[in-house]
PDB file of N, CA and C in Angstrom:
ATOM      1  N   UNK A   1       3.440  19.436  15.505  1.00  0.00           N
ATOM      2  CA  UNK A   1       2.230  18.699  15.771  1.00  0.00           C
ATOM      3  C   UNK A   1       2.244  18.258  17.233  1.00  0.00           C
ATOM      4  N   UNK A   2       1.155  18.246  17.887  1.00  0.00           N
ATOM      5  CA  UNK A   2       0.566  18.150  19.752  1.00  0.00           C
ATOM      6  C   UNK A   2       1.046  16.726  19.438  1.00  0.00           C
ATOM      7  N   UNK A   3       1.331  16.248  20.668  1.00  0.00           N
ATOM      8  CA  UNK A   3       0.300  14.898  21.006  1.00  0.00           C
ATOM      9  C   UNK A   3      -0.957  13.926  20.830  1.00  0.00           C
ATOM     10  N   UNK A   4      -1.391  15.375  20.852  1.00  0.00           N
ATOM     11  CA  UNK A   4      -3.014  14.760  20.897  1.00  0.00           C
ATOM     12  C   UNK A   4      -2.959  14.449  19.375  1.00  0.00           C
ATOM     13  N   UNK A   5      -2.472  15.325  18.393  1.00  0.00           N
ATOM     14  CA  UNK A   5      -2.721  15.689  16.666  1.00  0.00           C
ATOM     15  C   UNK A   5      -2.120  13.537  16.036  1.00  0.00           C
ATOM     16  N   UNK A   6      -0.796  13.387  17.144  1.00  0.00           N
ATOM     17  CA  UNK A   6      -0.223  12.667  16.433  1.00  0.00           C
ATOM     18  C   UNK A   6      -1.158  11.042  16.714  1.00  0.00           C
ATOM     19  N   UNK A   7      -1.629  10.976  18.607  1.00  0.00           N
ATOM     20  CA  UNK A   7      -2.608  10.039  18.927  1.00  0.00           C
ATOM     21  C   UNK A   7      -3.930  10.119  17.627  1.00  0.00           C
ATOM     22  N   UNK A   8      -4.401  11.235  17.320  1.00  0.00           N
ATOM     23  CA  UNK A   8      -5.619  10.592  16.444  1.00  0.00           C
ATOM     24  C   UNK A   8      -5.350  10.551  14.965  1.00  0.00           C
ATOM     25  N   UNK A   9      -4.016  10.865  15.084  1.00  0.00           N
ATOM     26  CA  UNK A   9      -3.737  10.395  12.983  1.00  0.00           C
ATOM     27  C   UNK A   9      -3.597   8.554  13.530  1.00  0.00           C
ATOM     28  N   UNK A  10      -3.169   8.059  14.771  1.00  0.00           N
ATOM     29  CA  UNK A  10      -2.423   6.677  15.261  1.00  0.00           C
ATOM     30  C   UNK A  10      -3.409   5.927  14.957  1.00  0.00           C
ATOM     31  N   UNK A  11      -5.090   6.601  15.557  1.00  0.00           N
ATOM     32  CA  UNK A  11      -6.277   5.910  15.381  1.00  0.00           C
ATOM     33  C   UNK A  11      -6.356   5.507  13.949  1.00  0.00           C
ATOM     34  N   UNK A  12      -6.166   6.516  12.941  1.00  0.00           N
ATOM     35  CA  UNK A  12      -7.019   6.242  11.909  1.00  0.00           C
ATOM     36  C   UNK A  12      -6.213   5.485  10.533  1.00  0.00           C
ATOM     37  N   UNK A  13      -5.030   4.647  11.159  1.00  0.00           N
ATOM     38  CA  UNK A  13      -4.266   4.680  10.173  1.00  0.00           C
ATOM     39  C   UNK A  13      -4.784   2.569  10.026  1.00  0.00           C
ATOM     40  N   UNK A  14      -4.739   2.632   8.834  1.00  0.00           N
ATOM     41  CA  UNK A  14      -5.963   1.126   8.110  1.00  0.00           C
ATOM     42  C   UNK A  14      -4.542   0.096   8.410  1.00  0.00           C
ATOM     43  N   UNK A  15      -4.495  -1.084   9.465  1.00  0.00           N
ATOM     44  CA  UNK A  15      -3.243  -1.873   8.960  1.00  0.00           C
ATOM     45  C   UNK A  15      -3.746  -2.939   8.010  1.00  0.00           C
ATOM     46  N   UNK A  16      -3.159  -3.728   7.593  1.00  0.00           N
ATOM     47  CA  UNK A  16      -3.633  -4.870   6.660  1.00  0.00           C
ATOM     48  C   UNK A  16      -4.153  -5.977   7.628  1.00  0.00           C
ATOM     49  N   UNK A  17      -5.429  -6.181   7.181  1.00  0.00           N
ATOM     50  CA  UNK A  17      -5.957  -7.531   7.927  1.00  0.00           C
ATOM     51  C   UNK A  17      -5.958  -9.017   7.487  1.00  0.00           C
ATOM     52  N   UNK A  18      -6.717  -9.701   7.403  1.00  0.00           N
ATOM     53  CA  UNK A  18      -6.968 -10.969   6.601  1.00  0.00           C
ATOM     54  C   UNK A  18      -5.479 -11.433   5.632  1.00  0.00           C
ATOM     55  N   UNK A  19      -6.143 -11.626   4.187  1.00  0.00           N
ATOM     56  CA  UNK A  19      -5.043 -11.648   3.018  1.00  0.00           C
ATOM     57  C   UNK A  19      -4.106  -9.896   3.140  1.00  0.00           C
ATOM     58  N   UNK A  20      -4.866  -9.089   3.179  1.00  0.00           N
ATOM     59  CA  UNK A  20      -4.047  -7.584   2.807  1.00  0.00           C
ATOM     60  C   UNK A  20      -2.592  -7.590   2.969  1.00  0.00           C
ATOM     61  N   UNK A  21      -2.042  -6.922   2.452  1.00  0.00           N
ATOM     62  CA  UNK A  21      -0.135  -6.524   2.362  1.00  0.00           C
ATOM     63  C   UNK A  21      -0.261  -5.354   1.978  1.00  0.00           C
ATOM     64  N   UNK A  22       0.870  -4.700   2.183  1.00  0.00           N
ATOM     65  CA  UNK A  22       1.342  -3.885   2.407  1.00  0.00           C
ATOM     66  C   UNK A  22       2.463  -3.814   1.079  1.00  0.00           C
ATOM     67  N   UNK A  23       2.730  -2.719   0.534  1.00  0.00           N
ATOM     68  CA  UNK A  23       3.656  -3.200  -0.645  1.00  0.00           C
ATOM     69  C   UNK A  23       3.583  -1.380  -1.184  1.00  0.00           C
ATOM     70  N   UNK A  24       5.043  -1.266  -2.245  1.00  0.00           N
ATOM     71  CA  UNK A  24       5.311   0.242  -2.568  1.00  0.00           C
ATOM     72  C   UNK A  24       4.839  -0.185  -3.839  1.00  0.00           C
ATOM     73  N   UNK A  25       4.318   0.936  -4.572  1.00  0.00           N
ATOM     74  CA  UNK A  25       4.166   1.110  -6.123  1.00  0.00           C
ATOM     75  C   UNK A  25       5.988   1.408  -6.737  1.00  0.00           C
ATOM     76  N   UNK A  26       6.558  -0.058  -7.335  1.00  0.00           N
ATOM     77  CA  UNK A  26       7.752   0.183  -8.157  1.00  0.00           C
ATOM     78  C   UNK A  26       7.806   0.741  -9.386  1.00  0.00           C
ATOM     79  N   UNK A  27       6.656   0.753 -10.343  1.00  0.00           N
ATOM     80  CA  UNK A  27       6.563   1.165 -11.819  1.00  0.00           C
ATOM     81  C   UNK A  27       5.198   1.027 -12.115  1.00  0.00           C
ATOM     82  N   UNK A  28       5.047   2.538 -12.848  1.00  0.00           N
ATOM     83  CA  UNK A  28       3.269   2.406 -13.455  1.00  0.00           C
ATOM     84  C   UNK A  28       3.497   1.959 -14.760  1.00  0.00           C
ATOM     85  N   UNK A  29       2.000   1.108 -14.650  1.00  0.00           N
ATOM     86  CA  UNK A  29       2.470   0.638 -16.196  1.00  0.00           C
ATOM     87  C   UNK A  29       1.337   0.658 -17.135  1.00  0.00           C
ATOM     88  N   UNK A  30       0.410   1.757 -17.161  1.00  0.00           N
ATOM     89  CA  UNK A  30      -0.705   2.220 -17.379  1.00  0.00           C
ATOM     90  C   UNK A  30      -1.558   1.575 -17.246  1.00  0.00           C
ATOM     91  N   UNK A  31      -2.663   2.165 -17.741  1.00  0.00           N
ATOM     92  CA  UNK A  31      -4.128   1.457 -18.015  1.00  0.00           C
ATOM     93  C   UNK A  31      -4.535   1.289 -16.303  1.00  0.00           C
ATOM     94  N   UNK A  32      -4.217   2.145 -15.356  1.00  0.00           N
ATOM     95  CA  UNK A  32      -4.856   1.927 -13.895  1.00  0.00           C
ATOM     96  C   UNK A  32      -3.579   0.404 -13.063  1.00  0.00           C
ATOM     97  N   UNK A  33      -2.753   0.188 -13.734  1.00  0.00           N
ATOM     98  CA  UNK A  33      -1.825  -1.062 -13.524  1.00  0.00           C
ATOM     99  C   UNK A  33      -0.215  -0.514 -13.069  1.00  0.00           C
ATOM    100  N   UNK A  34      -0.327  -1.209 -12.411  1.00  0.00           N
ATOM    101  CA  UNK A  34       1.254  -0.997 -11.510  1.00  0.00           C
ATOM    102  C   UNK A  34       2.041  -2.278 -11.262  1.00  0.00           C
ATOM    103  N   UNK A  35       3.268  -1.946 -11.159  1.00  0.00           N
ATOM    104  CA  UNK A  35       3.992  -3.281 -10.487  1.00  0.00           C
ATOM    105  C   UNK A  35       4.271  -2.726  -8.774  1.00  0.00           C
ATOM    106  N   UNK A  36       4.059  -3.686  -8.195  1.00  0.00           N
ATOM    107  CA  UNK A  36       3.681  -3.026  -6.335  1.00  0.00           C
ATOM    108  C   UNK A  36       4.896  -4.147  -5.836  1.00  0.00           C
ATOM    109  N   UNK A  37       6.000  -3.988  -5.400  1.00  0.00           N
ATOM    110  CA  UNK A  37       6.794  -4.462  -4.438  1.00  0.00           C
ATOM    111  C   UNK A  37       6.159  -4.837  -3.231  1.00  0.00           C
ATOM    112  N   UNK A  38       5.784  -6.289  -2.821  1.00  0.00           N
ATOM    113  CA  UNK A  38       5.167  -6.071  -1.647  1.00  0.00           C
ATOM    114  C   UNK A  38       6.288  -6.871  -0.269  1.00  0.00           C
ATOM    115  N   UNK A  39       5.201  -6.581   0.899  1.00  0.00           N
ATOM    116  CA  UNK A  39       6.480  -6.934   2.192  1.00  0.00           C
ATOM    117  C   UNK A  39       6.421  -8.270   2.536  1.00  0.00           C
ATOM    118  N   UNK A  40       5.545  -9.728   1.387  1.00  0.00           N
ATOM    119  CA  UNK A  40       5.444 -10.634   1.615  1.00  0.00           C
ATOM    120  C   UNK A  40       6.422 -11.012   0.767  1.00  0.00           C
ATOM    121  N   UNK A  41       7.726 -10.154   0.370  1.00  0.00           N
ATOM    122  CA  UNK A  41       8.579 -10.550  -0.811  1.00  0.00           C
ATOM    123  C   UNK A  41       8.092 -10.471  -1.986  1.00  0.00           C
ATOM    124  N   UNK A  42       7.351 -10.430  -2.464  1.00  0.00           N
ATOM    125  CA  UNK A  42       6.816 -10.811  -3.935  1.00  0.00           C
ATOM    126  C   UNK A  42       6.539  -9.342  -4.501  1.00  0.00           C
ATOM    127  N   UNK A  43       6.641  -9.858  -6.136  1.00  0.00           N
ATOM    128  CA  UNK A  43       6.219  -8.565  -6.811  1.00  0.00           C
ATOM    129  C   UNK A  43       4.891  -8.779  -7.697  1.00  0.00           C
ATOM    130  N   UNK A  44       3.732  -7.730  -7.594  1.00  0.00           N
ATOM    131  CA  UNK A  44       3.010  -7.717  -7.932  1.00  0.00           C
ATOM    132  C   UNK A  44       2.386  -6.842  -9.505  1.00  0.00           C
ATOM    133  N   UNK A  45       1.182  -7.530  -9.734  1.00  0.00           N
ATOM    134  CA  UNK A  45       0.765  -6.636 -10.752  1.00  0.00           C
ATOM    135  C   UNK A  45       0.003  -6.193 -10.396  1.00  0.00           C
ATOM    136  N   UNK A  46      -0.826  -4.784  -9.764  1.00  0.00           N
ATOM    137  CA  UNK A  46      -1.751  -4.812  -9.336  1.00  0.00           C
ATOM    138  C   UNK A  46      -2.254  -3.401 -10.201  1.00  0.00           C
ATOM    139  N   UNK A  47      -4.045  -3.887  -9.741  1.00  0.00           N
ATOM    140  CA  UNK A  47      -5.001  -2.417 -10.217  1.00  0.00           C
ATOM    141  C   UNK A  47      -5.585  -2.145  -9.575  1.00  0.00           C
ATOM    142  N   UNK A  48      -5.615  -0.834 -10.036  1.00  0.00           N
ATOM    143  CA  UNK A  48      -6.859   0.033  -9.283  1.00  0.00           C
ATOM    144  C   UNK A  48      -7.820  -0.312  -9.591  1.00  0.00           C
ATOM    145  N   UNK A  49      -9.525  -1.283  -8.562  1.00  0.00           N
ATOM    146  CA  UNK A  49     -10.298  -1.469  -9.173  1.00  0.00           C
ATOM    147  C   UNK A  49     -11.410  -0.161  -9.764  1.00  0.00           C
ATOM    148  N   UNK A  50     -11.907  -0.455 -10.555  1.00  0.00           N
ATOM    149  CA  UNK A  50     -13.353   0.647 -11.287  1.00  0.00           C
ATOM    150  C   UNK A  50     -13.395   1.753 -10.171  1.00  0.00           C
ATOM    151  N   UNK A  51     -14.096   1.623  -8.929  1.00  0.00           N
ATOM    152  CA  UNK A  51     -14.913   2.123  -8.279  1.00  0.00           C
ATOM    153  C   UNK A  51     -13.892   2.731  -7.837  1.00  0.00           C
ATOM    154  N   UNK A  52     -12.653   2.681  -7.700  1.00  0.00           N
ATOM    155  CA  UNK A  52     -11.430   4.001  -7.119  1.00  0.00           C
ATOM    156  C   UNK A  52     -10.797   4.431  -8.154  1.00  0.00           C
ATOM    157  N   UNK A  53     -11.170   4.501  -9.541  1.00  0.00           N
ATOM    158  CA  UNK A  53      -9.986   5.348 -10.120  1.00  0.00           C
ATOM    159  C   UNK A  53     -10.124   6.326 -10.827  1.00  0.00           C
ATOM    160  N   UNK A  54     -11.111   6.867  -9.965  1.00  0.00           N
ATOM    161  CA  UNK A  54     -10.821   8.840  -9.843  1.00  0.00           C
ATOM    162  C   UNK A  54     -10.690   9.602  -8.591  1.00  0.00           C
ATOM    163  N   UNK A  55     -11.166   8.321  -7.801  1.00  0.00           N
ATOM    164  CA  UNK A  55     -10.859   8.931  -6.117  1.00  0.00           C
ATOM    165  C   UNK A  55      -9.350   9.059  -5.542  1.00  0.00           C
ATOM    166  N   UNK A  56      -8.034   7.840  -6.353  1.00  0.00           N
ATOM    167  CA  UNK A  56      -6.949   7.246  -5.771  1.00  0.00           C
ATOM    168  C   UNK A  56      -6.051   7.389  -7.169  1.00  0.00           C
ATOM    169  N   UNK A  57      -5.545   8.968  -6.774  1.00  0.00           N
ATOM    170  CA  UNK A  57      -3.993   8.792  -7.913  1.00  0.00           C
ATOM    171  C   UNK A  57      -3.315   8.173  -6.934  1.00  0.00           C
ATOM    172  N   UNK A  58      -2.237   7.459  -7.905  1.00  0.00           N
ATOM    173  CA  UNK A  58      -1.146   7.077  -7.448  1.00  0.00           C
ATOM    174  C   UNK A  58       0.077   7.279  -8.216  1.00  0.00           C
ATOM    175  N   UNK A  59       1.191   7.092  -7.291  1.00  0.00           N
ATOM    176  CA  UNK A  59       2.817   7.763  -8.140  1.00  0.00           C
ATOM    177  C   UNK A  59       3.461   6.946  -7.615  1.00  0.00           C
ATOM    178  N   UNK A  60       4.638   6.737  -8.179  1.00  0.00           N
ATOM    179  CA  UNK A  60       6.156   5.326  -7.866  1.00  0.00           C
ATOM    180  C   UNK A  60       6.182   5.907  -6.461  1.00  0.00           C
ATOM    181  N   UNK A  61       6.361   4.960  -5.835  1.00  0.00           N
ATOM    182  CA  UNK A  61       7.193   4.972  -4.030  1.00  0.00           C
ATOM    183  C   UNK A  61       6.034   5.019  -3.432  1.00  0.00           C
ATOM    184  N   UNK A  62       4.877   5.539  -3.880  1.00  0.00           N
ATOM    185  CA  UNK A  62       3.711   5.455  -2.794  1.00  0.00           C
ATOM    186  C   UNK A  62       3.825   4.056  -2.222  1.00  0.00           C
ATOM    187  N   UNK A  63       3.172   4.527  -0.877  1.00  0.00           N
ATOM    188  CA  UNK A  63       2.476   2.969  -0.160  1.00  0.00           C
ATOM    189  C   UNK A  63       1.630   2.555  -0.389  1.00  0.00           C
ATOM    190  N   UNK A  64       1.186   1.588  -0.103  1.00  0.00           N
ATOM    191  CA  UNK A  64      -0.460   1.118  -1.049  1.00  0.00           C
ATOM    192  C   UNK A  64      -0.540  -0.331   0.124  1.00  0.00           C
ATOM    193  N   UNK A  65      -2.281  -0.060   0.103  1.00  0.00           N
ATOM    194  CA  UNK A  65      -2.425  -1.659   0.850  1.00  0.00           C
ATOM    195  C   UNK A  65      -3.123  -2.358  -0.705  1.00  0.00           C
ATOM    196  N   UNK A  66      -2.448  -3.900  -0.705  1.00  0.00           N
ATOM    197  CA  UNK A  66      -3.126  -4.895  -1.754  1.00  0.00           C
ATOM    198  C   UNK A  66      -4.037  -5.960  -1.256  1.00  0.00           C
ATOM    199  N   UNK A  67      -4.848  -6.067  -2.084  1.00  0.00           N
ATOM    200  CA  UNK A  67      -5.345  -7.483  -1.443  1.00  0.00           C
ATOM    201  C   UNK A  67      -5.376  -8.353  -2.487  1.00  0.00           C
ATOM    202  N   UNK A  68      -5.059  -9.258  -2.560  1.00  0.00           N
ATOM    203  CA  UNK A  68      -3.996 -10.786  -3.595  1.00  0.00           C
ATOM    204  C   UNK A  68      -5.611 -10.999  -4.282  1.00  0.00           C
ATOM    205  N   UNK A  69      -5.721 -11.113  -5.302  1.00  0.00           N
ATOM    206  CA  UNK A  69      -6.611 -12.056  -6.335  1.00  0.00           C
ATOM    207  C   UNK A  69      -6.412 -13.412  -5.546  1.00  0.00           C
ATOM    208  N   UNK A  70      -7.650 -14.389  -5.433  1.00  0.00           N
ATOM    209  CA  UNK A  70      -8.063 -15.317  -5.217  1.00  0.00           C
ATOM    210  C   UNK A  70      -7.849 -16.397  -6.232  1.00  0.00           C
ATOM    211  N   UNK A  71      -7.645 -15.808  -7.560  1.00  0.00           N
ATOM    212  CA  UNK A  71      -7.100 -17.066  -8.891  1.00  0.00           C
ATOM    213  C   UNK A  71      -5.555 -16.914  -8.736  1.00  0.00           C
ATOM    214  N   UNK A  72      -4.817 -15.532  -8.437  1.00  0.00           N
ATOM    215  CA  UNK A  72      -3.506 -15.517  -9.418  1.00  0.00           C
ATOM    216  C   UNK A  72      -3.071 -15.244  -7.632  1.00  0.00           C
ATOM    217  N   UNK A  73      -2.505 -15.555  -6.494  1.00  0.00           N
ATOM    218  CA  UNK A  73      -2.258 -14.128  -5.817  1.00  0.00           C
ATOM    219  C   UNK A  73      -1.177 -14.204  -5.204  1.00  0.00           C
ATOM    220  N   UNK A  74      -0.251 -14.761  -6.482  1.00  0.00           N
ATOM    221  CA  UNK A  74       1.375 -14.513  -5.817  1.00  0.00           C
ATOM    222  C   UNK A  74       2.091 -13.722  -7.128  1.00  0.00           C
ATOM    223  N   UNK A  75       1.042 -13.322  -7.710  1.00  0.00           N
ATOM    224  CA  UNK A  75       1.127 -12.927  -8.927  1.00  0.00           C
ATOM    225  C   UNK A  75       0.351 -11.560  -9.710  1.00  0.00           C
ATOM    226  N   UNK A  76      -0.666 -11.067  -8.345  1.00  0.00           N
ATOM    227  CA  UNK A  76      -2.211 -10.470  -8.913  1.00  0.00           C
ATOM    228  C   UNK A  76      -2.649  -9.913  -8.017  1.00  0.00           C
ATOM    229  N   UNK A  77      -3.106  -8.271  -8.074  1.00  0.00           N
ATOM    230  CA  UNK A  77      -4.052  -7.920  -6.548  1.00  0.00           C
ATOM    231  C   UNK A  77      -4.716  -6.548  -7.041  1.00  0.00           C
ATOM    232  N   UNK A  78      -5.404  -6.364  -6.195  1.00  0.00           N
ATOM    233  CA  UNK A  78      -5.794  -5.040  -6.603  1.00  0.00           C
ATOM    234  C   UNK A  78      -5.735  -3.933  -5.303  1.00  0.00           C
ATOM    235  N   UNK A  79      -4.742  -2.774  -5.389  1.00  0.00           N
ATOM    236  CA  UNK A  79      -5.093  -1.044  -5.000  1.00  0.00           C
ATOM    237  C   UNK A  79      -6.229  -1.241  -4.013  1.00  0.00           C
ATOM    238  N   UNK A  80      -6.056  -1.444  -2.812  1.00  0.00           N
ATOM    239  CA  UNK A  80      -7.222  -0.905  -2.062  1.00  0.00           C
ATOM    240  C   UNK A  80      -7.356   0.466  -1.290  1.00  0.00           C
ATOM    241  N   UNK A  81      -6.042   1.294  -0.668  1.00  0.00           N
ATOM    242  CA  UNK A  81      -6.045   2.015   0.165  1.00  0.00           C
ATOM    243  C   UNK A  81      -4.554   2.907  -0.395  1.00  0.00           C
ATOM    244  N   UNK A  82      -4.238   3.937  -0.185  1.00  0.00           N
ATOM    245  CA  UNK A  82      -2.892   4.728  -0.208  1.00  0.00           C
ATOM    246  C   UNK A  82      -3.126   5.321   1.223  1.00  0.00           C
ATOM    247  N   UNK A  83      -1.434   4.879   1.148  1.00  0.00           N
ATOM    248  CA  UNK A  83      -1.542   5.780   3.058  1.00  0.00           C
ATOM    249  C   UNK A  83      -0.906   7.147   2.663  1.00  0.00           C
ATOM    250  N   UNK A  84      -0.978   7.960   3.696  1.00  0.00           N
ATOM    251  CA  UNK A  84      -0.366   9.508   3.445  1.00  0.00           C
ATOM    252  C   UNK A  84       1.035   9.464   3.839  1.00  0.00           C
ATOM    253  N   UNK A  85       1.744  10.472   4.146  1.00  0.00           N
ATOM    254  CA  UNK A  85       2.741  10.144   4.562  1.00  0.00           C
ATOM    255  C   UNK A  85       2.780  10.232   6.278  1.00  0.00           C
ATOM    256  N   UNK A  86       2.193  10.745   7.248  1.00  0.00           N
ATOM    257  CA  UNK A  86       1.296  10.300   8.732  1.00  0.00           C
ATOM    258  C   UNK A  86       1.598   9.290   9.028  1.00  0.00           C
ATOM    259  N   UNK A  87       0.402   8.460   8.358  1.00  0.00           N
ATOM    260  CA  UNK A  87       0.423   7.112   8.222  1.00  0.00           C
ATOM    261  C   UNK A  87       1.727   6.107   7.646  1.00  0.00           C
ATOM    262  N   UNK A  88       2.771   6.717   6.919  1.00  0.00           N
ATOM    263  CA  UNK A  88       3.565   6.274   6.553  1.00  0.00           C
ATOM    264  C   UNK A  88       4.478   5.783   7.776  1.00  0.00           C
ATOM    265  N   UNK A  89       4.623   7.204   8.551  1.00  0.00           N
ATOM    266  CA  UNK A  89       5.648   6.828   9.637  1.00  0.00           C
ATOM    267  C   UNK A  89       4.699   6.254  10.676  1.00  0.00           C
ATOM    268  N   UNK A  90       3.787   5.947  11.030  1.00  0.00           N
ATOM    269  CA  UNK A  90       3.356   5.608  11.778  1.00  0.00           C
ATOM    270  C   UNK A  90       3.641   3.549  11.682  1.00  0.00           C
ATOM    271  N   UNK A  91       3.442   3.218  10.011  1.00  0.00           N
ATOM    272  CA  UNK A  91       3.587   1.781   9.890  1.00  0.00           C
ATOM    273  C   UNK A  91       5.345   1.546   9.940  1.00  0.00           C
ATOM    274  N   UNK A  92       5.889   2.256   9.976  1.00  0.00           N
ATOM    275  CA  UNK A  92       7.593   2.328   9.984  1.00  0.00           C
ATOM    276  C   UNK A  92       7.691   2.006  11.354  1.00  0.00           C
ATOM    277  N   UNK A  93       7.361   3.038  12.225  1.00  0.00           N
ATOM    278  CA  UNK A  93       7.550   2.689  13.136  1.00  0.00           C
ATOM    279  C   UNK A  93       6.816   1.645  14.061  1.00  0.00           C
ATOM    280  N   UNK A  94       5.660   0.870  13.577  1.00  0.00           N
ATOM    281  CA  UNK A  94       5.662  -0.288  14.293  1.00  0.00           C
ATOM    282  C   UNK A  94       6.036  -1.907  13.410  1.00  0.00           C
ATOM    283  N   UNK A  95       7.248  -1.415  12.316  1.00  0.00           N
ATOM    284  CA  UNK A  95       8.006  -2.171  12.123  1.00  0.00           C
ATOM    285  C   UNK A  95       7.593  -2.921  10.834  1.00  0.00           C
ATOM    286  N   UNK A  96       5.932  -2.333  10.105  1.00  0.00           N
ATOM    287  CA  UNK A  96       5.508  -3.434   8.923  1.00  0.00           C
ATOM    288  C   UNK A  96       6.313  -3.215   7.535  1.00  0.00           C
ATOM    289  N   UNK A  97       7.156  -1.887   7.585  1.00  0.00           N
ATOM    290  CA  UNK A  97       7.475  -1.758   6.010  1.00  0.00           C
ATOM    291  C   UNK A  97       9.245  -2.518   6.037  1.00  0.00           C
ATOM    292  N   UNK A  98       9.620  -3.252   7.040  1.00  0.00           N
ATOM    293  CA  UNK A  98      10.850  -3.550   7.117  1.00  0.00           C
ATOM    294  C   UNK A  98      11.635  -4.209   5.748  1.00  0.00           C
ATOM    295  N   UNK A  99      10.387  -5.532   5.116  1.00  0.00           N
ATOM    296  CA  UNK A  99      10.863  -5.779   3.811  1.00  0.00           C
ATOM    297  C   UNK A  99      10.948  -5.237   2.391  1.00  0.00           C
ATOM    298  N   UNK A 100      10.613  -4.006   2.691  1.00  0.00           N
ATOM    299  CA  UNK A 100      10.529  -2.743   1.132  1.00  0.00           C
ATOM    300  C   UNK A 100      11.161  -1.806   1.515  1.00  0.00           C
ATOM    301  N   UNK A 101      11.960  -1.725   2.866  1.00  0.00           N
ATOM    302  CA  UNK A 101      12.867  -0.423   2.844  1.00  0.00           C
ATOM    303  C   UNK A 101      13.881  -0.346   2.266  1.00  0.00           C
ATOM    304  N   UNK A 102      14.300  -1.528   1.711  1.00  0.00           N
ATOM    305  CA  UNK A 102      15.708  -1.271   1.019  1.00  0.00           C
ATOM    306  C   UNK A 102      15.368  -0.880  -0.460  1.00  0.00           C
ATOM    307  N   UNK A 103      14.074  -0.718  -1.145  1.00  0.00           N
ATOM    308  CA  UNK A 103      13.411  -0.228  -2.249  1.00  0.00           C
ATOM    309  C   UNK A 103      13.121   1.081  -2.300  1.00  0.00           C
ATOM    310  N   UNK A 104      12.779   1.728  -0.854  1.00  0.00           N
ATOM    311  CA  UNK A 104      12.560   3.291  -0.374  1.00  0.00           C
ATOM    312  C   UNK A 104      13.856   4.158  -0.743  1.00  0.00           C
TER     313      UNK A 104
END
């Protein structure tokens, strides 16, 4: 891959803003529900909401961005984004997956 190939995967890769984290899928546990290791320490239950779950398989070790439920959210979130693996090394290397690598 050019330079140029690796600068515009750099552009397009989503970091977590606001509430969002960053966190691996540890165990599916059906019904669209996962337990998500995230890099704020905590372990999550999270889902895929309605409107993504035929657009967004997901499998154990994927990356996933969450965004925390507003009632439960040290406890609760839902699947917003899967990164590829591009994007994978791209958040490695500016240092966000440091607290889930020992889970990788």
């Amino acid at each position: 891959m050019s330079n140029e190939q690796q600068d515009s995967n750099y552009k397009r890769v989503r970091f977590p803003r606001n509430e969002e984290v960053l966190g691996m899928i540890e165990q599916l546990l059906g019904y669209a529900k996962m337990r998500v290791v995230c890099t704020d320490g905590k372990t999550r239950v999270c889902r895929v909401p309605g409107r993504l779950t035929r657009s967004l398989w997901l499998r154990e070790r994927d990356i996933v961005l969450i965004k925390p439920w507003e009632y439960q959210p040290d406890e609760k979130g839902d699947v917003i984004f899967k990164y590829r693996k591009g994007q994978v090394r791209v958040l490695k290397g500016k240092g966000l997956l440091k607290n889930i690598e020992e889970h990788m």
